[in-house]
PDB file of N, CA and C in Angstrom:
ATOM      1  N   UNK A   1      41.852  41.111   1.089  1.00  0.00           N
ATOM      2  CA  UNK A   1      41.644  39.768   1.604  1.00  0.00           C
ATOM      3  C   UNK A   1      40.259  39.638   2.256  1.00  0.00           C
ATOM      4  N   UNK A   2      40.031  41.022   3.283  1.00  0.00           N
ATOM      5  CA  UNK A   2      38.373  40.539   3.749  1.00  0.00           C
ATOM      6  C   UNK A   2      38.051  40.828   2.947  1.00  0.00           C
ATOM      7  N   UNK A   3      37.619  41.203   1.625  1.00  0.00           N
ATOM      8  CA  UNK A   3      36.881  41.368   0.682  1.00  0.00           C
ATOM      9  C   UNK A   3      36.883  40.068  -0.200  1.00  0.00           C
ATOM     10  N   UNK A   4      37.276  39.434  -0.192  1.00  0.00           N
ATOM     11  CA  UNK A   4      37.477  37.973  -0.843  1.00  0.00           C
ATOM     12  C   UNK A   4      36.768  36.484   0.235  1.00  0.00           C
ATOM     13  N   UNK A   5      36.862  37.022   1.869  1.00  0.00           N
ATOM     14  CA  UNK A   5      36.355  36.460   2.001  1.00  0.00           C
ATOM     15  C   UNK A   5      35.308  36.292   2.249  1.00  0.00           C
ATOM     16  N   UNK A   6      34.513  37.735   2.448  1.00  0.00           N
ATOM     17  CA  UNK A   6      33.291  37.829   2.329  1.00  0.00           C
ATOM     18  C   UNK A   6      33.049  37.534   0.960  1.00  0.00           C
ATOM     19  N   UNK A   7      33.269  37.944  -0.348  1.00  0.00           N
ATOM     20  CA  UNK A   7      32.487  37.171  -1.100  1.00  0.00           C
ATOM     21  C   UNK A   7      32.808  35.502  -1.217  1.00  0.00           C
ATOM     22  N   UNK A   8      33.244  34.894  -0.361  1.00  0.00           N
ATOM     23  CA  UNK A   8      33.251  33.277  -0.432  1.00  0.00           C
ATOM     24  C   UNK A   8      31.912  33.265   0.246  1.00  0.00           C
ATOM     25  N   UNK A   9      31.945  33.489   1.184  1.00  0.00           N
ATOM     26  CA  UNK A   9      31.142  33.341   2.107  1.00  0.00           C
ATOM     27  C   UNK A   9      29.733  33.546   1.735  1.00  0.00           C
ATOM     28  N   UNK A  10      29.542  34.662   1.354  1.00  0.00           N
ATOM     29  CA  UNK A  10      28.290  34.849   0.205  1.00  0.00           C
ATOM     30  C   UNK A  10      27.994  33.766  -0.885  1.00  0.00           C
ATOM     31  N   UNK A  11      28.737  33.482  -1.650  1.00  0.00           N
ATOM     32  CA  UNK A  11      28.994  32.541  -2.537  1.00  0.00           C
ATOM     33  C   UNK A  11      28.448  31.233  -2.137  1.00  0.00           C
ATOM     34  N   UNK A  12      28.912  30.914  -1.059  1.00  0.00           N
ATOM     35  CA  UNK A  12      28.943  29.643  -0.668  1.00  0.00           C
ATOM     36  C   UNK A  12      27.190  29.392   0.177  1.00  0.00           C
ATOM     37  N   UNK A  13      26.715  30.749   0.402  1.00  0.00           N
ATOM     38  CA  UNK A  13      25.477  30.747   0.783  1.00  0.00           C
ATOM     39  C   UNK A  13      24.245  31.116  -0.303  1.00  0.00           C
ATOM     40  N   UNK A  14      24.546  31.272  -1.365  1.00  0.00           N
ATOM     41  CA  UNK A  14      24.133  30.983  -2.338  1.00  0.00           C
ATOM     42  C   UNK A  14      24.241  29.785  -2.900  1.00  0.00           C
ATOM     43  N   UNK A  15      25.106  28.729  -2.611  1.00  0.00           N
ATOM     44  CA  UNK A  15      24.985  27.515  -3.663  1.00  0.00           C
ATOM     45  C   UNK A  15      24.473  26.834  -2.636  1.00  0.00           C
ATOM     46  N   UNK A  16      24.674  26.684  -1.385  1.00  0.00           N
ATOM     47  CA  UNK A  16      24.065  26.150  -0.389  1.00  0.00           C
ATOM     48  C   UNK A  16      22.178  26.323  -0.520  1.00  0.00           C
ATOM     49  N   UNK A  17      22.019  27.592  -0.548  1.00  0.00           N
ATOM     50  CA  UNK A  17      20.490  27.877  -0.867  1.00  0.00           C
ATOM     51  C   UNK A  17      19.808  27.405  -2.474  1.00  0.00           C
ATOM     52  N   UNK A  18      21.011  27.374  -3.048  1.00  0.00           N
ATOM     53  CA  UNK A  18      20.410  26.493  -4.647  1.00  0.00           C
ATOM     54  C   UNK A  18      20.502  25.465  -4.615  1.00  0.00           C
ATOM     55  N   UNK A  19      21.320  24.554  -3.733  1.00  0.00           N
ATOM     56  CA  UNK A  19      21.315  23.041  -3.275  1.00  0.00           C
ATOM     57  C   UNK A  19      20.070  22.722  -2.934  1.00  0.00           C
ATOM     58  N   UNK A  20      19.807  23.680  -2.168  1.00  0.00           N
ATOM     59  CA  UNK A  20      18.171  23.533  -1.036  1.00  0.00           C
ATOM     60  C   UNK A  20      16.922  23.164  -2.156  1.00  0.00           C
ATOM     61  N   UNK A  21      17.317  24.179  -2.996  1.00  0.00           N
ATOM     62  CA  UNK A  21      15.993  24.629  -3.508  1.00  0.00           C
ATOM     63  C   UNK A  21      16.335  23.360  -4.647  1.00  0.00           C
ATOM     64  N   UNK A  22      17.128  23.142  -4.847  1.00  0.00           N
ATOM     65  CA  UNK A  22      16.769  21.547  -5.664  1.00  0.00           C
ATOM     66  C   UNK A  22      16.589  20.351  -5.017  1.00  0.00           C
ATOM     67  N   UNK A  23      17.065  20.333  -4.441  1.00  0.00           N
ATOM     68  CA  UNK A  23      15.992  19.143  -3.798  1.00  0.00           C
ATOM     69  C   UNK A  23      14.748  19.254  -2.859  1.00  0.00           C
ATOM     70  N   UNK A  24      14.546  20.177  -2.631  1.00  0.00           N
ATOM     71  CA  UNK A  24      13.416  20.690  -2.456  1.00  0.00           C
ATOM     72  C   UNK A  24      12.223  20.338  -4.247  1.00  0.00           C
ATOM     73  N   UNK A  25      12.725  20.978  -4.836  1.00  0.00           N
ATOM     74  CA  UNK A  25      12.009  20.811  -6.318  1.00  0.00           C
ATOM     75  C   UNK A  25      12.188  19.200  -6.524  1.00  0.00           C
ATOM     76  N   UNK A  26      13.057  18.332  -6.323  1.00  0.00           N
ATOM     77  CA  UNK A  26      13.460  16.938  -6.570  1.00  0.00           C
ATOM     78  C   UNK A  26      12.524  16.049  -5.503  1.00  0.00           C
ATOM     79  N   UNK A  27      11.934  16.486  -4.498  1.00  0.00           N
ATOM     80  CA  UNK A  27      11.348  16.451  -3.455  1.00  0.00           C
ATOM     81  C   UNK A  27       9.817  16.213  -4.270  1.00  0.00           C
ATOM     82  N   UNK A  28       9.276  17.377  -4.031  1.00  0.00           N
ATOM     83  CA  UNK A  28       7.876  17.857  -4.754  1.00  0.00           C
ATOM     84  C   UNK A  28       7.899  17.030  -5.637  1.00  0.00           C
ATOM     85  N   UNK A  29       9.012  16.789  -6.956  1.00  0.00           N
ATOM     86  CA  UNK A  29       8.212  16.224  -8.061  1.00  0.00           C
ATOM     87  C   UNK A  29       7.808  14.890  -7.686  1.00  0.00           C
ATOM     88  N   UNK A  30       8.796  13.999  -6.889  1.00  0.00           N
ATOM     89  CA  UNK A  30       8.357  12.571  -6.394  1.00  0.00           C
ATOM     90  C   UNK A  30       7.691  12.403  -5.513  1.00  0.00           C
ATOM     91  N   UNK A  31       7.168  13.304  -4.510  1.00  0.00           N
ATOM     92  CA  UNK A  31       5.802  13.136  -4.099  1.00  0.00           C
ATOM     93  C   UNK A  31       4.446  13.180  -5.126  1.00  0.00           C
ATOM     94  N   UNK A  32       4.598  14.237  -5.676  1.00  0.00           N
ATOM     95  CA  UNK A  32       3.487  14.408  -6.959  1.00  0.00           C
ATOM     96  C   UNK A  32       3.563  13.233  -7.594  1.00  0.00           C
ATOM     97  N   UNK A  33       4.817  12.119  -8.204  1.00  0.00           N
ATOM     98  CA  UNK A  33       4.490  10.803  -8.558  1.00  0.00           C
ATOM     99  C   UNK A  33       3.962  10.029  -7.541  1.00  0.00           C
ATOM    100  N   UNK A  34       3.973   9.912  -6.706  1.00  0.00           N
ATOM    101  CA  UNK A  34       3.451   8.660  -5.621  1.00  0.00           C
ATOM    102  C   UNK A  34       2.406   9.289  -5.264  1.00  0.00           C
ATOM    103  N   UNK A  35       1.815  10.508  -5.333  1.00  0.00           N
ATOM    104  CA  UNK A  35       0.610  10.828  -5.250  1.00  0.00           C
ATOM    105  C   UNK A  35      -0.154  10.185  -6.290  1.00  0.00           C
ATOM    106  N   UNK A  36      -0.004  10.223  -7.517  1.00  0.00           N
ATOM    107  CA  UNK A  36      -0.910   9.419  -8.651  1.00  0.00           C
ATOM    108  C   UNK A  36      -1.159   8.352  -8.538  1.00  0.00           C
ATOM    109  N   UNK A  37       0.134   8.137  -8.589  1.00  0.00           N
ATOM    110  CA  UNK A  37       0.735   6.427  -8.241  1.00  0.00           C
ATOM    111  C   UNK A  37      -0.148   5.970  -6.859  1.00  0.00           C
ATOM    112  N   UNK A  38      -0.411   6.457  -5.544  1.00  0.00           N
ATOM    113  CA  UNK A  38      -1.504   5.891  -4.499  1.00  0.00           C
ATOM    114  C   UNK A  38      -3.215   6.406  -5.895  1.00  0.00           C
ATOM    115  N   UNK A  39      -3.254   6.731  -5.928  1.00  0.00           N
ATOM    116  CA  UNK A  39      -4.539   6.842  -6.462  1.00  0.00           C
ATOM    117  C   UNK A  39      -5.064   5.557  -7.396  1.00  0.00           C
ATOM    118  N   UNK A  40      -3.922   5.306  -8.807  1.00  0.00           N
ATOM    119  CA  UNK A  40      -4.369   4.402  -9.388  1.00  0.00           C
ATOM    120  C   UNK A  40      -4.329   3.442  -8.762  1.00  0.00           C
ATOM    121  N   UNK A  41      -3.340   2.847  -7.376  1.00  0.00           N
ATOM    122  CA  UNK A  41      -3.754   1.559  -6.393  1.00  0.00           C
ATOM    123  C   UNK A  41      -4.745   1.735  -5.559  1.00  0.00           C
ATOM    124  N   UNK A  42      -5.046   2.265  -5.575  1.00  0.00           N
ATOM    125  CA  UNK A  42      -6.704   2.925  -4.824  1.00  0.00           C
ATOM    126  C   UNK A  42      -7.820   2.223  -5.559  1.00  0.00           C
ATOM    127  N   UNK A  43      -7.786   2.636  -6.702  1.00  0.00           N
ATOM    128  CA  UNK A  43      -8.604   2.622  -7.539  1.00  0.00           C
ATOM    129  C   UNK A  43      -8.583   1.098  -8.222  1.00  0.00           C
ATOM    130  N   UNK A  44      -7.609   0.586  -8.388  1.00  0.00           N
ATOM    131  CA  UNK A  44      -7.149  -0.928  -8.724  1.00  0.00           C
ATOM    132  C   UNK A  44      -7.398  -1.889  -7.377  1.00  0.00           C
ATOM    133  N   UNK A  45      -7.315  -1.609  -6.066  1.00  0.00           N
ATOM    134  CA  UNK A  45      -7.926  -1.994  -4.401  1.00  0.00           C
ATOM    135  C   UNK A  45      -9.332  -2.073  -4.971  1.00  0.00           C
ATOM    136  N   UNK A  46      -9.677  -1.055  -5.204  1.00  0.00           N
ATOM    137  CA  UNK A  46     -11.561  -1.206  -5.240  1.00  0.00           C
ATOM    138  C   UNK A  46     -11.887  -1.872  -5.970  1.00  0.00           C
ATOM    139  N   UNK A  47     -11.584  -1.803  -7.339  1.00  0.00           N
ATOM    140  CA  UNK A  47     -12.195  -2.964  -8.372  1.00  0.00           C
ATOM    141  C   UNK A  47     -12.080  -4.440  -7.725  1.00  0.00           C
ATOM    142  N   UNK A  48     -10.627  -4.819  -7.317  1.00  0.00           N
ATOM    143  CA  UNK A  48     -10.172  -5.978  -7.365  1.00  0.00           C
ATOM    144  C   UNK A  48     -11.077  -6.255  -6.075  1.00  0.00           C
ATOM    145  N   UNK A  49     -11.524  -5.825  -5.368  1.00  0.00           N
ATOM    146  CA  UNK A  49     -12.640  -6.304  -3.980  1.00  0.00           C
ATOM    147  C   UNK A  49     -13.813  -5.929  -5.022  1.00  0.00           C
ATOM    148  N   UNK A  50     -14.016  -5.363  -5.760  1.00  0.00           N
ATOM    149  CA  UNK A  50     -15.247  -5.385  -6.486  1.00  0.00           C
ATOM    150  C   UNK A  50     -15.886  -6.763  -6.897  1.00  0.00           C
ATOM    151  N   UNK A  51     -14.698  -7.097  -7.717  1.00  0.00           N
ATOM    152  CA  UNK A  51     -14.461  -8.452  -8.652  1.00  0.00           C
ATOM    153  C   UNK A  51     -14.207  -9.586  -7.808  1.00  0.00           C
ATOM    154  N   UNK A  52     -14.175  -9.487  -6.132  1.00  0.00           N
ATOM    155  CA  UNK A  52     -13.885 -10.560  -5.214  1.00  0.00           C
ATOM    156  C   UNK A  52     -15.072 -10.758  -5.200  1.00  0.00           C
ATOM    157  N   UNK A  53     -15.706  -9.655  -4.696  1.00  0.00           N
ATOM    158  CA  UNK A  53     -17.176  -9.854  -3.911  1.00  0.00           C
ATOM    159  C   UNK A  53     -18.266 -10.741  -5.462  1.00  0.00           C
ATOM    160  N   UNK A  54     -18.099 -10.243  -6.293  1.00  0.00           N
ATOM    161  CA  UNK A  54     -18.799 -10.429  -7.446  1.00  0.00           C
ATOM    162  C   UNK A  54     -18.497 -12.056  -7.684  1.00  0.00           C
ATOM    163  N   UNK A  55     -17.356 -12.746  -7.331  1.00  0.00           N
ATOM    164  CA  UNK A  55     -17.107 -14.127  -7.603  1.00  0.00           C
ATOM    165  C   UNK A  55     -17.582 -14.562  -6.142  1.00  0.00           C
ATOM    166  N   UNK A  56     -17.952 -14.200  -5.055  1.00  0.00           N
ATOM    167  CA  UNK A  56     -18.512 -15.008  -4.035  1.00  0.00           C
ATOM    168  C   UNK A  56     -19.991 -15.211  -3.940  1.00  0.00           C
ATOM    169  N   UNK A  57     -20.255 -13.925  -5.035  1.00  0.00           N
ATOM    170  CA  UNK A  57     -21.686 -14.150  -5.065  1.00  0.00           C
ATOM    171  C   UNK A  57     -22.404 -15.190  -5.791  1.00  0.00           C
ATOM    172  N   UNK A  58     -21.312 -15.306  -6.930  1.00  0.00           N
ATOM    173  CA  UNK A  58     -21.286 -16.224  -8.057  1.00  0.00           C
ATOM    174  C   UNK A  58     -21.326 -17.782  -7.231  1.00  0.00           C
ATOM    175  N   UNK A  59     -20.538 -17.743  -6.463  1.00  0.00           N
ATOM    176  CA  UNK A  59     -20.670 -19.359  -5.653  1.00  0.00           C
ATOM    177  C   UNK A  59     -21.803 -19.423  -5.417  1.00  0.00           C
ATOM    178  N   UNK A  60     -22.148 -18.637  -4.459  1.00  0.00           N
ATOM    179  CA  UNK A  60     -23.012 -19.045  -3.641  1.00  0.00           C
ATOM    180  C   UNK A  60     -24.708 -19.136  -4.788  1.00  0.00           C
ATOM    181  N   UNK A  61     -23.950 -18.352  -5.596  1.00  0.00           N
ATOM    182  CA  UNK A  61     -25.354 -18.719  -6.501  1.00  0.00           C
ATOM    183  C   UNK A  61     -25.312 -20.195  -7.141  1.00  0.00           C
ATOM    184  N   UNK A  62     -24.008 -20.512  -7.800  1.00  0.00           N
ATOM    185  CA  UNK A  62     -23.937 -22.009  -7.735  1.00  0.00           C
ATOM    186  C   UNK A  62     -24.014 -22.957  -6.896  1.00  0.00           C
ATOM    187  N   UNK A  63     -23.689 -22.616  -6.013  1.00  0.00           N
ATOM    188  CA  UNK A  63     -24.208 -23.542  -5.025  1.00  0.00           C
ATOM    189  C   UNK A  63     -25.475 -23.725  -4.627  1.00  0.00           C
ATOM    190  N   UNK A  64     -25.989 -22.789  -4.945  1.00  0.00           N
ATOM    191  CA  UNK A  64     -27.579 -22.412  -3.857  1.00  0.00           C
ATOM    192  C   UNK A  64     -28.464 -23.409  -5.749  1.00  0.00           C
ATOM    193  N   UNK A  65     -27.656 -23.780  -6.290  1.00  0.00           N
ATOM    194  CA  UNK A  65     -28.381 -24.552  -7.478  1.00  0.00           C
ATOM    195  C   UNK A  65     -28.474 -26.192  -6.832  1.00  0.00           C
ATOM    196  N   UNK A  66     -27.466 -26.322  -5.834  1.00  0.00           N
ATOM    197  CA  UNK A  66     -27.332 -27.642  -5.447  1.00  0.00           C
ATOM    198  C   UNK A  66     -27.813 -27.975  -4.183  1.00  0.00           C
ATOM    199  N   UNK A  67     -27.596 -27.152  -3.516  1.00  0.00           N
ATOM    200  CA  UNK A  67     -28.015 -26.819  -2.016  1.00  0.00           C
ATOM    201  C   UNK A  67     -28.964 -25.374  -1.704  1.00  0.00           C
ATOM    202  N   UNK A  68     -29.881 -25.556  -0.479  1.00  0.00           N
ATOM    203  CA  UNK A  68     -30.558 -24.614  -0.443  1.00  0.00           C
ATOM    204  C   UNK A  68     -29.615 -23.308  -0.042  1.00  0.00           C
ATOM    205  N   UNK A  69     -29.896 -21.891  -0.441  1.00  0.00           N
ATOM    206  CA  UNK A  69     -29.152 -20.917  -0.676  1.00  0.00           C
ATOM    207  C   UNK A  69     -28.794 -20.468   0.981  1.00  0.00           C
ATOM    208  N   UNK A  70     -29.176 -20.424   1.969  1.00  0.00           N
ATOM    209  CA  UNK A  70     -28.733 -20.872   3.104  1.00  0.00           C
ATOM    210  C   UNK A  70     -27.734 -21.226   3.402  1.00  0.00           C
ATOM    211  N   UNK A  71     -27.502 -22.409   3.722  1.00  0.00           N
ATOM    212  CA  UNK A  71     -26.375 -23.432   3.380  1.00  0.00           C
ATOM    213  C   UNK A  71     -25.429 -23.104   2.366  1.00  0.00           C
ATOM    214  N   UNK A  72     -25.536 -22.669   0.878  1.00  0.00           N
ATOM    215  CA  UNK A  72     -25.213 -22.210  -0.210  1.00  0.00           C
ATOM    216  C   UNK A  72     -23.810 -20.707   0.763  1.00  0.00           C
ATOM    217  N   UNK A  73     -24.590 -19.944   1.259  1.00  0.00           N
ATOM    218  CA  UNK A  73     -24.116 -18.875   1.888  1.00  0.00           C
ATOM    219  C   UNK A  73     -23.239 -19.223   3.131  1.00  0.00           C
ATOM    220  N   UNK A  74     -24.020 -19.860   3.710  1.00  0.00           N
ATOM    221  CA  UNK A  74     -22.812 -20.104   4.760  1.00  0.00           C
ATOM    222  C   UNK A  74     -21.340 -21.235   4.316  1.00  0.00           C
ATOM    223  N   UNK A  75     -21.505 -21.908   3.794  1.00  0.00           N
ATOM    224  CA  UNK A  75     -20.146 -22.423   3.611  1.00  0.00           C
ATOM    225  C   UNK A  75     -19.602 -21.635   2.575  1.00  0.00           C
ATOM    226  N   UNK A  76     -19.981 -20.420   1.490  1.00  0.00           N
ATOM    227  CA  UNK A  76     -19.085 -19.895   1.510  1.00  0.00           C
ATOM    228  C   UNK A  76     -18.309 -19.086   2.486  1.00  0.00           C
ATOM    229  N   UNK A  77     -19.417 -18.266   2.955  1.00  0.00           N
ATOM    230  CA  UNK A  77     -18.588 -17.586   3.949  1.00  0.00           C
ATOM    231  C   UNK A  77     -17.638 -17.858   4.877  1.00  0.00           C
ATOM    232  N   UNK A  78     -18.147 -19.094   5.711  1.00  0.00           N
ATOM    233  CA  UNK A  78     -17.363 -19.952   6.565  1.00  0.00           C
ATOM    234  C   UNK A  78     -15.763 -19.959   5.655  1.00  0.00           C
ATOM    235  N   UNK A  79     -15.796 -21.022   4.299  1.00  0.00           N
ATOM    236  CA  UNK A  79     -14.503 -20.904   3.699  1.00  0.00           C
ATOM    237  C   UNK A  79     -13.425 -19.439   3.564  1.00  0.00           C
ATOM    238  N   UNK A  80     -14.654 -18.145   3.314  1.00  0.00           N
ATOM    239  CA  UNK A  80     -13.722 -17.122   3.204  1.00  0.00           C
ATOM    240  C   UNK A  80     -13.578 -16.775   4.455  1.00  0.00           C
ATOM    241  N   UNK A  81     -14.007 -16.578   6.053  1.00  0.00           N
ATOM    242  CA  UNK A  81     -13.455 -16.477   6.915  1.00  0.00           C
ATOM    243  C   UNK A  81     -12.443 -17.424   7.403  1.00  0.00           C
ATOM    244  N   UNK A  82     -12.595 -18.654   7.062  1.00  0.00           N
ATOM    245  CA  UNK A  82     -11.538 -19.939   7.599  1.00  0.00           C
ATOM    246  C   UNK A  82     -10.145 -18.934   6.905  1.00  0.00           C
ATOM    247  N   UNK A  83     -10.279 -18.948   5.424  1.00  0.00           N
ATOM    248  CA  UNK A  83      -9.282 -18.436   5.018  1.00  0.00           C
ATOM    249  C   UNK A  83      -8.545 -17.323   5.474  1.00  0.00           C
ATOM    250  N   UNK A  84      -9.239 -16.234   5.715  1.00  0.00           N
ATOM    251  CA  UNK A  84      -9.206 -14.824   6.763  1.00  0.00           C
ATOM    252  C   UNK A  84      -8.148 -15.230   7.699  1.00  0.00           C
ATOM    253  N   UNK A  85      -8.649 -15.792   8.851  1.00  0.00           N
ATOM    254  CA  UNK A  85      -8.082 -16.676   9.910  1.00  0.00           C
ATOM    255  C   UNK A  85      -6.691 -16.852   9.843  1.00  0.00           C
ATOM    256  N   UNK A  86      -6.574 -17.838   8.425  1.00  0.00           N
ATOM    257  CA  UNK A  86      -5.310 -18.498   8.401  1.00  0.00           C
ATOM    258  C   UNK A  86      -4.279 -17.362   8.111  1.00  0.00           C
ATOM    259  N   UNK A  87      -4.851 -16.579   6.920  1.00  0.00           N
ATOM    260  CA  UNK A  87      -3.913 -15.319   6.566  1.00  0.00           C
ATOM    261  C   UNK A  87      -3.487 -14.291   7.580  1.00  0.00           C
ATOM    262  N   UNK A  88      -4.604 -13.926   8.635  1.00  0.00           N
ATOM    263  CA  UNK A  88      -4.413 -13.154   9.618  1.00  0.00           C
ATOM    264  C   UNK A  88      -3.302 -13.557  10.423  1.00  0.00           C
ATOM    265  N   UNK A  89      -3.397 -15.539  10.974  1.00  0.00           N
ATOM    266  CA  UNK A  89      -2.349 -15.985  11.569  1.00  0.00           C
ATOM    267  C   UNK A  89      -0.550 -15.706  10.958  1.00  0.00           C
ATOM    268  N   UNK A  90      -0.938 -16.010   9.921  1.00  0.00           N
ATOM    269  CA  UNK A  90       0.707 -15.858   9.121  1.00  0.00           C
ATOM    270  C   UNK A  90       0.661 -14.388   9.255  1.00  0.00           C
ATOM    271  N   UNK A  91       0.064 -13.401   8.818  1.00  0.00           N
ATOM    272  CA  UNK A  91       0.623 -12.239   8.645  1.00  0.00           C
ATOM    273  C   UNK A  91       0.687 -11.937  10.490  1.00  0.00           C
ATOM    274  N   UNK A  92       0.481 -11.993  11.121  1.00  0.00           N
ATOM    275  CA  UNK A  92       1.118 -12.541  12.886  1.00  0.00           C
ATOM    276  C   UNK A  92       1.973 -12.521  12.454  1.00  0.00           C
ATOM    277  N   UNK A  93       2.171 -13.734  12.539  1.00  0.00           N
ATOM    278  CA  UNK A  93       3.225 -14.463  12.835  1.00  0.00           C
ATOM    279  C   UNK A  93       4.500 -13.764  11.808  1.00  0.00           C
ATOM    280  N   UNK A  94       4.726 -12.700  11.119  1.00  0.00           N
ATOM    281  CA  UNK A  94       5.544 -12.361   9.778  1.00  0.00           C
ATOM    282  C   UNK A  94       5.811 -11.660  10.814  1.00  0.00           C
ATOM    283  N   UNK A  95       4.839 -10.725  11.399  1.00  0.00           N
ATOM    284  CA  UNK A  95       4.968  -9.433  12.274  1.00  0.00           C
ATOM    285  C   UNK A  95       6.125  -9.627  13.808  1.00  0.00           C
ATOM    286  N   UNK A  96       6.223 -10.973  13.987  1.00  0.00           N
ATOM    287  CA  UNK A  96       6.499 -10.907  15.284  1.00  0.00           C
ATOM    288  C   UNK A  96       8.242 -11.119  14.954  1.00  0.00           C
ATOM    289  N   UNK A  97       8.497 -11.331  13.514  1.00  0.00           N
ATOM    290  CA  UNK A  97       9.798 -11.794  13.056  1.00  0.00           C
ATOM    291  C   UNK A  97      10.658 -13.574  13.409  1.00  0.00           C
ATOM    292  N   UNK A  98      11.543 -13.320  12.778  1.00  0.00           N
ATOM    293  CA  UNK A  98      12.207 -14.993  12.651  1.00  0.00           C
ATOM    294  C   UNK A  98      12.545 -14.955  14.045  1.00  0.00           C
ATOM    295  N   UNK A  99      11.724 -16.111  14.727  1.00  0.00           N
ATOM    296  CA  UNK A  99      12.509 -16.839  15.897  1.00  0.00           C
ATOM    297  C   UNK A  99      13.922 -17.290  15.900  1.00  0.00           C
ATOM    298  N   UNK A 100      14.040 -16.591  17.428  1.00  0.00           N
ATOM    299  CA  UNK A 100      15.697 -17.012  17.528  1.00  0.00           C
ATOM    300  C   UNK A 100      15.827 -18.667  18.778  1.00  0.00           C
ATOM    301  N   UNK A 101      16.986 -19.386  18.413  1.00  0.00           N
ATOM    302  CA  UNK A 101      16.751 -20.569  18.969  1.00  0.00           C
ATOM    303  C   UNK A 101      18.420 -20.684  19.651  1.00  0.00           C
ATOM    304  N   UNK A 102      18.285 -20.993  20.963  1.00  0.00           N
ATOM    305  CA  UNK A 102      18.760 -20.995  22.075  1.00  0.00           C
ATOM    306  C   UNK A 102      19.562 -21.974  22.283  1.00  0.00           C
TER     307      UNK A 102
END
């Protein structure tokens, strides 16, 4: 009988330690995906501010056809900070959660 239950006991610390070690391995592999996975949004972040900056320049170059480039520059900018502003306020205001009413 103690010989039976020592090998449970063994047994059972072996599947316990092969439990481990798979999700441990189940672990690793889905970090290694979301590791790639942050990289190509990394890399898709930069372009897409690439391709922002590249269309504000574009205004202001159209504009600076109508208005002196001065002027041309500042109301864009002004518009993309106004905008800034407003987004900054809402994303606030998301942060502070749904008001409760009394």
């Amino acid at each position: 009988m103690t010989t039976l239950v020592g090998r449970l006991v063994d047994e059972s610390r072996t599947l316990v330690s092969a439990e481990v070690a798979l999700y441990k391995a189940k672990a690793g592999e889905r970090v290694s995906a979301y590791k790639s996975a942050i990289v190509f949004f990394a890399i898709a972040g930069v372009l897409g501010l690439a391709a922002l900056v590249a269309l504000l320049v574009g205004l202001i170059m159209a504009l600076a056809t109508v208005l002196h480039p001065i002027w041309a520059t500042l109301i864009v900018v002004g518009v993309v900070l106004l905008l800034a502003a407003v987004l900054g306020i809402v994303g606030k205001g998301r942060l502070a959660g749904p008001e409760r009413s009394v």
